[in-house]
C-alpha atoms as a PDB file:
ATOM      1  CA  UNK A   1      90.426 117.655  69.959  1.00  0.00           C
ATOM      2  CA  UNK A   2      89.850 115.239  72.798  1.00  0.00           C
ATOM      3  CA  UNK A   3      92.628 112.632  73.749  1.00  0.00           C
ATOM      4  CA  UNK A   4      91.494 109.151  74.667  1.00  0.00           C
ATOM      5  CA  UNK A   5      94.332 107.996  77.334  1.00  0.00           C
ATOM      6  CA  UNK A   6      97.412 108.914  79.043  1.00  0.00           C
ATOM      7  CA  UNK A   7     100.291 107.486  80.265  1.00  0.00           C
ATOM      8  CA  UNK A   8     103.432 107.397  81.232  1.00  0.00           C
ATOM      9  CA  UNK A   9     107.012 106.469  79.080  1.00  0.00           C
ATOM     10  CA  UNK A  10     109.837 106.051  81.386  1.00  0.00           C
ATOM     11  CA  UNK A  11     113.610 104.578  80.449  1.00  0.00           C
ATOM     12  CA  UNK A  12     115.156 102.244  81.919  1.00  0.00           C
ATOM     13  CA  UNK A  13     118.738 100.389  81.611  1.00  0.00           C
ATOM     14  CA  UNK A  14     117.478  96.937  82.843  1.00  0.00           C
ATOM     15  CA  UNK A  15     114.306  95.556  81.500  1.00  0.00           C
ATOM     16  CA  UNK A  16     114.574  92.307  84.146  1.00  0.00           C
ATOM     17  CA  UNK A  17     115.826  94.458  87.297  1.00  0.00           C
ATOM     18  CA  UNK A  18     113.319  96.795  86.275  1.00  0.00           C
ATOM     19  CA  UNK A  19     109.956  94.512  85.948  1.00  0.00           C
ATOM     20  CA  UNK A  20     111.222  92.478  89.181  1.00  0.00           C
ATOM     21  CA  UNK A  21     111.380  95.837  91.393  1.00  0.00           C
ATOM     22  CA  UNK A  22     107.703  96.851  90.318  1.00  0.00           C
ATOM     23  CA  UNK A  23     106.150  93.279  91.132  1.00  0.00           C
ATOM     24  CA  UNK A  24     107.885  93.017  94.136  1.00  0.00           C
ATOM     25  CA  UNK A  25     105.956  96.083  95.073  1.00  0.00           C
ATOM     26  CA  UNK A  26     102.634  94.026  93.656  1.00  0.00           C
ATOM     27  CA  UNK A  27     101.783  96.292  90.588  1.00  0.00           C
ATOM     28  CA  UNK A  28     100.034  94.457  87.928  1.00  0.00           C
ATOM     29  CA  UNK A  29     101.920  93.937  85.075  1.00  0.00           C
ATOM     30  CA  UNK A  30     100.381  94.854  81.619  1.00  0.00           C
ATOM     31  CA  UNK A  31     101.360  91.735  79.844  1.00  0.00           C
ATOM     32  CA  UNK A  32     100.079  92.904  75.840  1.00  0.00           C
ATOM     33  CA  UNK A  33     102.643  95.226  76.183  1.00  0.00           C
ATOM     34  CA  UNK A  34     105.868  93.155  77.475  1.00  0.00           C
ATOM     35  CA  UNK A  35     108.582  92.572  74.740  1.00  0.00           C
ATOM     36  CA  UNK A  36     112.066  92.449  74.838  1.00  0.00           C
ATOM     37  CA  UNK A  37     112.111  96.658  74.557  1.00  0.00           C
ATOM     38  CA  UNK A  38     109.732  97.192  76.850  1.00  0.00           C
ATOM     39  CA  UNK A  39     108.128  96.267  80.140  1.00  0.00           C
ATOM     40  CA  UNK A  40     104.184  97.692  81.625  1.00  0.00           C
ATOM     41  CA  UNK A  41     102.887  98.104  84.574  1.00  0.00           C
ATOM     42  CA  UNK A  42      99.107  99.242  85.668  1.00  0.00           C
ATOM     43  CA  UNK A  43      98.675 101.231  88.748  1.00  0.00           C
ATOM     44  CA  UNK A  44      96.855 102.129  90.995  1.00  0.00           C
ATOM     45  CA  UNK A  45      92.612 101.728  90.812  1.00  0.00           C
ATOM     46  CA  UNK A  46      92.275 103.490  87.605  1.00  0.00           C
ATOM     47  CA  UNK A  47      95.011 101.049  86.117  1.00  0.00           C
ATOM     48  CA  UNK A  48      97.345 104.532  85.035  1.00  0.00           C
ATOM     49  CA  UNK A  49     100.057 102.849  82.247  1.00  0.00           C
ATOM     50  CA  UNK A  50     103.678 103.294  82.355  1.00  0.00           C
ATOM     51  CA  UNK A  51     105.815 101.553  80.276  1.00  0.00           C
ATOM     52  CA  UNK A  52     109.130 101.361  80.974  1.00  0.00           C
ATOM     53  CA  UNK A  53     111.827 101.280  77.825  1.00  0.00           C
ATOM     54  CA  UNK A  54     115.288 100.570  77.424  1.00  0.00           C
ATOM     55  CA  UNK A  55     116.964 103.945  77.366  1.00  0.00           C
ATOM     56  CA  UNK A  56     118.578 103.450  73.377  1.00  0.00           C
ATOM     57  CA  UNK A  57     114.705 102.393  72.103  1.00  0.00           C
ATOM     58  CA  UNK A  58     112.743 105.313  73.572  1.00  0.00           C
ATOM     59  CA  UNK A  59     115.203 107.583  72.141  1.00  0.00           C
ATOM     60  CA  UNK A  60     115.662 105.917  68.825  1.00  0.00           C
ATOM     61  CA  UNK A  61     112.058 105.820  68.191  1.00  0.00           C
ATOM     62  CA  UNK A  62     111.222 109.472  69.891  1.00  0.00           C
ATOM     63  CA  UNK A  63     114.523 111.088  68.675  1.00  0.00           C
ATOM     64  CA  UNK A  64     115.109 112.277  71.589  1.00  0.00           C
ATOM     65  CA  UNK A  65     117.517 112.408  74.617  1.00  0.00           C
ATOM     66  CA  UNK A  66     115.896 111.194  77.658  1.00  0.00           C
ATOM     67  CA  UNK A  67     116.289 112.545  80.921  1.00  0.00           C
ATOM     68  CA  UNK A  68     119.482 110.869  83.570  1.00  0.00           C
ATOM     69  CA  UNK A  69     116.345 110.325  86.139  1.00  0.00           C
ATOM     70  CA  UNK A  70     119.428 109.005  88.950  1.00  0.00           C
ATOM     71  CA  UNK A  71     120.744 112.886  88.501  1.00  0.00           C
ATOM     72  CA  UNK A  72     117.628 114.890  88.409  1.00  0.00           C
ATOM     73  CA  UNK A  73     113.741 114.166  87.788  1.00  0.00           C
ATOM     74  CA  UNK A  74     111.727 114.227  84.947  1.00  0.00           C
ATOM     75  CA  UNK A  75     108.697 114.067  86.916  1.00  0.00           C
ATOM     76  CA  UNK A  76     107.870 112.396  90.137  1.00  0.00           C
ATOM     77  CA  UNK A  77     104.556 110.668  90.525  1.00  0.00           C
ATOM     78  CA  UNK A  78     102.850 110.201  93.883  1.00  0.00           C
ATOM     79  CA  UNK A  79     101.067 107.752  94.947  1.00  0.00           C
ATOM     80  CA  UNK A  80      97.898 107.454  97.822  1.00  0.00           C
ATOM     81  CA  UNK A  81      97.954 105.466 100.987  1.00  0.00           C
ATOM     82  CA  UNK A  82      95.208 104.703 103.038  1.00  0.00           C
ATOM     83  CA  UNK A  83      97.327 105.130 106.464  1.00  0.00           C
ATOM     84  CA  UNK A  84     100.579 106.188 107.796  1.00  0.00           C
ATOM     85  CA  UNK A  85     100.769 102.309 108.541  1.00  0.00           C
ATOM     86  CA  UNK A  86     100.898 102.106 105.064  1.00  0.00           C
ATOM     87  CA  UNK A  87     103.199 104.315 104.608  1.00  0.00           C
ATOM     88  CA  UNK A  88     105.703 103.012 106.728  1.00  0.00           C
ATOM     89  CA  UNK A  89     104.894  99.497 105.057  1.00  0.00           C
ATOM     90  CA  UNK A  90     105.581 101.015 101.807  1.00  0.00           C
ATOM     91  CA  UNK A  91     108.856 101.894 102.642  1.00  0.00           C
ATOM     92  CA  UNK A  92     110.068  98.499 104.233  1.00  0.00           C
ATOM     93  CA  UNK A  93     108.723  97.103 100.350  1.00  0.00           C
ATOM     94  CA  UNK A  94     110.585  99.165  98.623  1.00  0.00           C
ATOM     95  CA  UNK A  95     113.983  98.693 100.425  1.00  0.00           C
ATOM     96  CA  UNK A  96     113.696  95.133  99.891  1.00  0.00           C
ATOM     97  CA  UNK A  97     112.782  95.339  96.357  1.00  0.00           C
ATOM     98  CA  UNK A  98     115.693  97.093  95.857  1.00  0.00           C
ATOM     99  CA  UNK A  99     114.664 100.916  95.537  1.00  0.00           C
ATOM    100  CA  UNK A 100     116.491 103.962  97.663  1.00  0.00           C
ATOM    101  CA  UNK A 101     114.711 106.551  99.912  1.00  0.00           C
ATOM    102  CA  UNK A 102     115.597 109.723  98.723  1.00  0.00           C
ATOM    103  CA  UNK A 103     113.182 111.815 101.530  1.00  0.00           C
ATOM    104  CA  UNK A 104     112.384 110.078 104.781  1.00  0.00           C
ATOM    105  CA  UNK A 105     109.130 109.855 106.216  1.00  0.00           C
ATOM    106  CA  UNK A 106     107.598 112.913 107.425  1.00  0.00           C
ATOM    107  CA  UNK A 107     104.153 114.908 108.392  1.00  0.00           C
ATOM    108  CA  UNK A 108     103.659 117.237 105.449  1.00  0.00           C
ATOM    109  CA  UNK A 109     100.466 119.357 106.426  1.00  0.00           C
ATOM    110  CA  UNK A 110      98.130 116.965 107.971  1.00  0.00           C
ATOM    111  CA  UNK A 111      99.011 113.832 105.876  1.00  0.00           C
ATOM    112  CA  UNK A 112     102.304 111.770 105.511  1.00  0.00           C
ATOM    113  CA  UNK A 113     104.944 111.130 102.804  1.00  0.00           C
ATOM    114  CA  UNK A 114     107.896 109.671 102.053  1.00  0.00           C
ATOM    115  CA  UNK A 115     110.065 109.780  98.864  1.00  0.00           C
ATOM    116  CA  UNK A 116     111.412 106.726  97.083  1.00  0.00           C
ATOM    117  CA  UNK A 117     113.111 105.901  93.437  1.00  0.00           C
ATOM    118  CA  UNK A 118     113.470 102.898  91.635  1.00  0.00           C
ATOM    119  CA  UNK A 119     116.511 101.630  90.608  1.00  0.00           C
ATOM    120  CA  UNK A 120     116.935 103.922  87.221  1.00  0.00           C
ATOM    121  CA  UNK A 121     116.416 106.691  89.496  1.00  0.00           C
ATOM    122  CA  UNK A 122     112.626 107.374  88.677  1.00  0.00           C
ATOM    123  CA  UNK A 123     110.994 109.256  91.607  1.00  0.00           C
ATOM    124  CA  UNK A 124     107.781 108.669  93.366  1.00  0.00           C
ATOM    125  CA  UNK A 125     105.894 110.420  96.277  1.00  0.00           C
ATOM    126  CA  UNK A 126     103.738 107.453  99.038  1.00  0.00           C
ATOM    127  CA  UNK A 127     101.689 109.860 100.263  1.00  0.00           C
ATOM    128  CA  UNK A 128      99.023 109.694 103.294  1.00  0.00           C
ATOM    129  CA  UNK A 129      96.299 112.318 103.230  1.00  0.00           C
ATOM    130  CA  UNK A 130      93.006 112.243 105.538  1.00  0.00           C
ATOM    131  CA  UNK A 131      90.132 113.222 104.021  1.00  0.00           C
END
């Protein structure tokens, strides 16, 4: 067997607050996929999916109990910079977008990182690695 795509299925308790924190950070919605359960976002270059559904739907329709992502992580995705000036702009767009630093910046080996969430508590990794 050979799967065609993956992506990502995340919940969320706010549809609006959610879709207005990720375009404030300039990801490009995925607008076939908006509805009043759901909200999609593309990112990165190789356009990776995650849709982002209110916490009662994804369970109802995967009957299953989803993860409290503000009290643990499910999974935490990183994502590439091309600098540490990057970096440190990433983290004044996430504060005003709404979103918490859980890890400060740092030097991590020879690159740089910082950890954020957004405001359901989903985790991500801006990380800066020279080739």
């Amino acid at each position: 067997m050979k799967t065609q795509k993956i992506w990502a299925n995340l919940a969320v308790h706010n549809l609006e607050r959610t879709e207005l924190f990720y375009k404030q950070l300039g990801f490009k919605s995925n607008n076939p996929n908006q509805s009043k359960e759901l909200t999609s976002f593309m990112i990165g270059k190789d356009d990776f999916i995650i849709h982002f559904f209110l916490k009662e739907i994804i369970e109802t329709n995967l009957n299953i109990q989803m993860a409290d992502a503000q009290r643990g992580s499910e999974v935490v995705f990183t994502l590439s910079a091309e600098s540490k000036e990057e970096v440190e702009e990433w983290i004044d767009a996430v504060e005003k977008a709404g979103g918490t630093i859980f890890s400060p910046a740092a030097a991590i080996g020879k690159g740089y990182s910082f950890g954020f969430s957004d405001p359901d508590g989903h985790k991500y990794n801006m990380l800066f690695w020279p080739e």
